[in-house]
Protein backbone atom coordinates (compact mmCIF):
# COMPACT_ATOMS: atom_id res chain seq x y z
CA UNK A 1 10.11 -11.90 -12.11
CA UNK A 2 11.15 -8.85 -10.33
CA UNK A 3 8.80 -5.57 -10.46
CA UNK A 4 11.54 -3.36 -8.60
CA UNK A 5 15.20 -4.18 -6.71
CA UNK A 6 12.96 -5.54 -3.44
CA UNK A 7 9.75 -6.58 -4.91
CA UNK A 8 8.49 -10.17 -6.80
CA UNK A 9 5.51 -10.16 -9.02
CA UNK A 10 4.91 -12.95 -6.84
CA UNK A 11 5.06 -11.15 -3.65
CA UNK A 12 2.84 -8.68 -5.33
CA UNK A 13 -0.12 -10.64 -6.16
CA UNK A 14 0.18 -12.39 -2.84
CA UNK A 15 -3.08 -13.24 -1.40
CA UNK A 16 -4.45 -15.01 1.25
CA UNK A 17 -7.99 -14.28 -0.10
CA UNK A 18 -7.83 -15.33 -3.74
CA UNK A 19 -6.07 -18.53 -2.46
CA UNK A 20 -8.83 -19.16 -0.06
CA UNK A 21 -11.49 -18.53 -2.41
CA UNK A 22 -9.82 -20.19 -5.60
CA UNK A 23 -9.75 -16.99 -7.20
CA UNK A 24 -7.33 -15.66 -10.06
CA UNK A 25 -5.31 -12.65 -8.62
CA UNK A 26 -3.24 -12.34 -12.13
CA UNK A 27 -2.78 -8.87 -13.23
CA UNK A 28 -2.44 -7.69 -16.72
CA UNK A 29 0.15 -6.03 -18.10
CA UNK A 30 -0.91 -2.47 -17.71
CA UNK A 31 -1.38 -3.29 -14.20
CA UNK A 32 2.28 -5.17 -13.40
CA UNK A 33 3.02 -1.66 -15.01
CA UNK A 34 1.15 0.68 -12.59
CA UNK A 35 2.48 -2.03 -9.58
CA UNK A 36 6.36 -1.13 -11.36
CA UNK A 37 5.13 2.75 -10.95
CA UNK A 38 4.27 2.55 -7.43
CA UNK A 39 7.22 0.48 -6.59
CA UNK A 40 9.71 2.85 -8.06
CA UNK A 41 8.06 5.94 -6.87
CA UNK A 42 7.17 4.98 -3.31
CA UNK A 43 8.13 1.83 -2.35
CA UNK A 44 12.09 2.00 -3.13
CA UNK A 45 12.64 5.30 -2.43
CA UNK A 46 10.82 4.63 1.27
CA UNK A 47 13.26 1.44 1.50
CA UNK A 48 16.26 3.56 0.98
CA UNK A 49 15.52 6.15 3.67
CA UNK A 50 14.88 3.67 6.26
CA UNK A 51 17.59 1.91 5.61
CA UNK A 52 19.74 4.95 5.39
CA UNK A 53 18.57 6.06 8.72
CA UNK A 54 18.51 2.59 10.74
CA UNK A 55 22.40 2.70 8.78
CA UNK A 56 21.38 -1.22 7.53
CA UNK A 57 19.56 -2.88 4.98
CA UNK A 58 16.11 -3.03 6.20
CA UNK A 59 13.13 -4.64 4.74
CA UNK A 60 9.89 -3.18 4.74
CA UNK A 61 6.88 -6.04 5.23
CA UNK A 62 4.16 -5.89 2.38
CA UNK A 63 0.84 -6.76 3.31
CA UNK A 64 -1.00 -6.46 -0.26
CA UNK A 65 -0.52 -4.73 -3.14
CA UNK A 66 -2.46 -6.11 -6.25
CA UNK A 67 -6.00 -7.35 -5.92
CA UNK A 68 -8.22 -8.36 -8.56
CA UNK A 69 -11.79 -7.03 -8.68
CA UNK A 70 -12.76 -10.55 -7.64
CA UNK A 71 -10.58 -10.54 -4.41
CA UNK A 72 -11.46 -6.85 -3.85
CA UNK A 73 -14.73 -7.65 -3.70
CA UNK A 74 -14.22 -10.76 -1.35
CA UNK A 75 -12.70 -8.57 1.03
CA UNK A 76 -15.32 -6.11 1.37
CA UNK A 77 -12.66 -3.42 -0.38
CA UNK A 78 -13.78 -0.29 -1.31
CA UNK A 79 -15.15 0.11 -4.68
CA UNK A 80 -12.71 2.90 -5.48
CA UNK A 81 -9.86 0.37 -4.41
CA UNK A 82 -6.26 1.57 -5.84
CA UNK A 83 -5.23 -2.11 -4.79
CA UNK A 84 -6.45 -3.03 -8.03
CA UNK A 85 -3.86 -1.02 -9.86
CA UNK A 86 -5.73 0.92 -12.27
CA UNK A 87 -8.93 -1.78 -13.27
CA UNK A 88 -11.54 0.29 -11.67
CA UNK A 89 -10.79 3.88 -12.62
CA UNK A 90 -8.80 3.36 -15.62
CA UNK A 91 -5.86 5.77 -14.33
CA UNK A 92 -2.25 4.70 -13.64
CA UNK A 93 -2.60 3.92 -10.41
CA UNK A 94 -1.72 1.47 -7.09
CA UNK A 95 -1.24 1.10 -3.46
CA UNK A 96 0.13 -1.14 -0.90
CA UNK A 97 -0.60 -1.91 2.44
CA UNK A 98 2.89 -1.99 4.33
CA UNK A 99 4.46 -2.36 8.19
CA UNK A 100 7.40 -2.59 9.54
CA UNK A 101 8.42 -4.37 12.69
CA UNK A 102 11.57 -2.66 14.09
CA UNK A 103 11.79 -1.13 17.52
CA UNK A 104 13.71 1.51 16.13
CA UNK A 105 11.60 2.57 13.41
CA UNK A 106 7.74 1.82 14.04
CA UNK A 107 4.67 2.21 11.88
CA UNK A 108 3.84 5.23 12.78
CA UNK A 109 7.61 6.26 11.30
CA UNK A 110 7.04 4.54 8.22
CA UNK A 111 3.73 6.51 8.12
CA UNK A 112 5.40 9.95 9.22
CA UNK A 113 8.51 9.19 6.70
CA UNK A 114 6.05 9.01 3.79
CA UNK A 115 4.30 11.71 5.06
CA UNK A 116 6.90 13.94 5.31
CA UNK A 117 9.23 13.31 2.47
CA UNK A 118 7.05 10.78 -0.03
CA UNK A 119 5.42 11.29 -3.37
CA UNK A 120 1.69 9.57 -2.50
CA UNK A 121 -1.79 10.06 -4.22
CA UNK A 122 -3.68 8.95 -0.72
CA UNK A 123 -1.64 7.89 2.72
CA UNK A 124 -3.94 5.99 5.10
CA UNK A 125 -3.10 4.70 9.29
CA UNK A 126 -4.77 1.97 9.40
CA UNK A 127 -6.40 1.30 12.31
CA UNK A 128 -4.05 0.35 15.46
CA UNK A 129 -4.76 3.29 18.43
CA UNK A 130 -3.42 7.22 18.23
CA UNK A 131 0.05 6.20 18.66
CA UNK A 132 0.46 3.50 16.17
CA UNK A 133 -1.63 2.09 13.02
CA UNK A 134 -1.62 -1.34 12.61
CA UNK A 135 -0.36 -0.68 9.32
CA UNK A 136 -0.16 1.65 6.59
CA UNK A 137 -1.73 2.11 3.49
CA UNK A 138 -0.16 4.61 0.64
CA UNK A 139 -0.91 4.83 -2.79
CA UNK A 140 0.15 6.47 -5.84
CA UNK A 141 -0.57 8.23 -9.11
CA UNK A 142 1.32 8.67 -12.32
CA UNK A 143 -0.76 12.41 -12.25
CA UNK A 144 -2.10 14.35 -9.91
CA UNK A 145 -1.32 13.37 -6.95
CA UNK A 146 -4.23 14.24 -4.38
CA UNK A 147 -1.77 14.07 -1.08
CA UNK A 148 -4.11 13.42 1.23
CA UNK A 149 -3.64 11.90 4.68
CA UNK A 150 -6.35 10.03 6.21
CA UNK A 151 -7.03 7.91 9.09
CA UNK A 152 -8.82 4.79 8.98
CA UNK A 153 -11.18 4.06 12.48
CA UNK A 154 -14.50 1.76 12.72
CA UNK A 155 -17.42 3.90 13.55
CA UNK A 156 -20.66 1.46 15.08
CA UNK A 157 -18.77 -1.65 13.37
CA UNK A 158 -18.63 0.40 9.69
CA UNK A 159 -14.88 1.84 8.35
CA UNK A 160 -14.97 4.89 8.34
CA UNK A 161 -12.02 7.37 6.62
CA UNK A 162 -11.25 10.28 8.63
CA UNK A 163 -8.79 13.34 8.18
CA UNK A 164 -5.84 12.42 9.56
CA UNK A 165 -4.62 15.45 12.12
């Protein structure tokens, strides 16, 4: 089952944690909904501008999208997690953790590109150094949109979300 043009359910509820840990990673149908929302908002439209720009199909590599409470909390996600598509706050909601691995078009472009031109609720670097997260995190709301930009860094071994500048 496809949730957008690029994107399997399966690929969506990929995790190495829940299989690990035995864990059910199944969302419901309200979620597969708000995972549909974020890949039609952000994810598709993102695909088409890179590829657009690199002037060839070009895939973008998904880390995570959908965890469960359960695999959330095996993680050590944050309790606020938009991973889990809508389960802890009730909204329509979700986010995706996402890289791609082109010398022509980095992470930090995929993070500027999104920055610059995307519809996002909350658009994270992940970690890496100042010139490139390791990946990048961007989520996304059916209302309100917050738009905000943040950097992810570990402070005395803790995670620590920064403004992003």
């Amino acid at each position: 089952m496809n949730i957008s043009k690029h994107i399997t359910l399966t690929e969506a509820i990929r995790s190495d944690a829940a299989s690990r840990e035995d864990l059910d990673n199944t969302p419901s149908t309200q979620q597969i909904e708000n995972i549909k929302l974020w890949a039609e908002k952000v994810f598709e439209p993102l695909r088409e501008f890179i590829s657009t720009k690199r002037k060839q199909d070009t895939p973008i590599h998904i880390n995570s999208i959908f965890r469960s409470v359960a695999v959330n909390a095996v993680i050590k996600g944050s309790k606020t997690s938009q991973h889990c598509a809508g389960i802890i706050s009730g909204k329509q909601e979700a986010a995706g953790d996402i890289e791609t691995h082109y010398p022509d078009f980095t992470n930090k472009d995929l993070f500027l590109a999104i920055k610059e031109r995307g519809v996002f609720d909350q658009l994270i670097w992940e970690f890496g150094d100042d010139k490139e997260p390791a990946w990048v995190h961007v989520s996304y709301c059916k209302e309100n949109n917050r738009k905000q930009v943040l950097k992810a860094t570990k402070i005395n071994g803790e995670t620590k979300y920064l403004p992003f500048s």
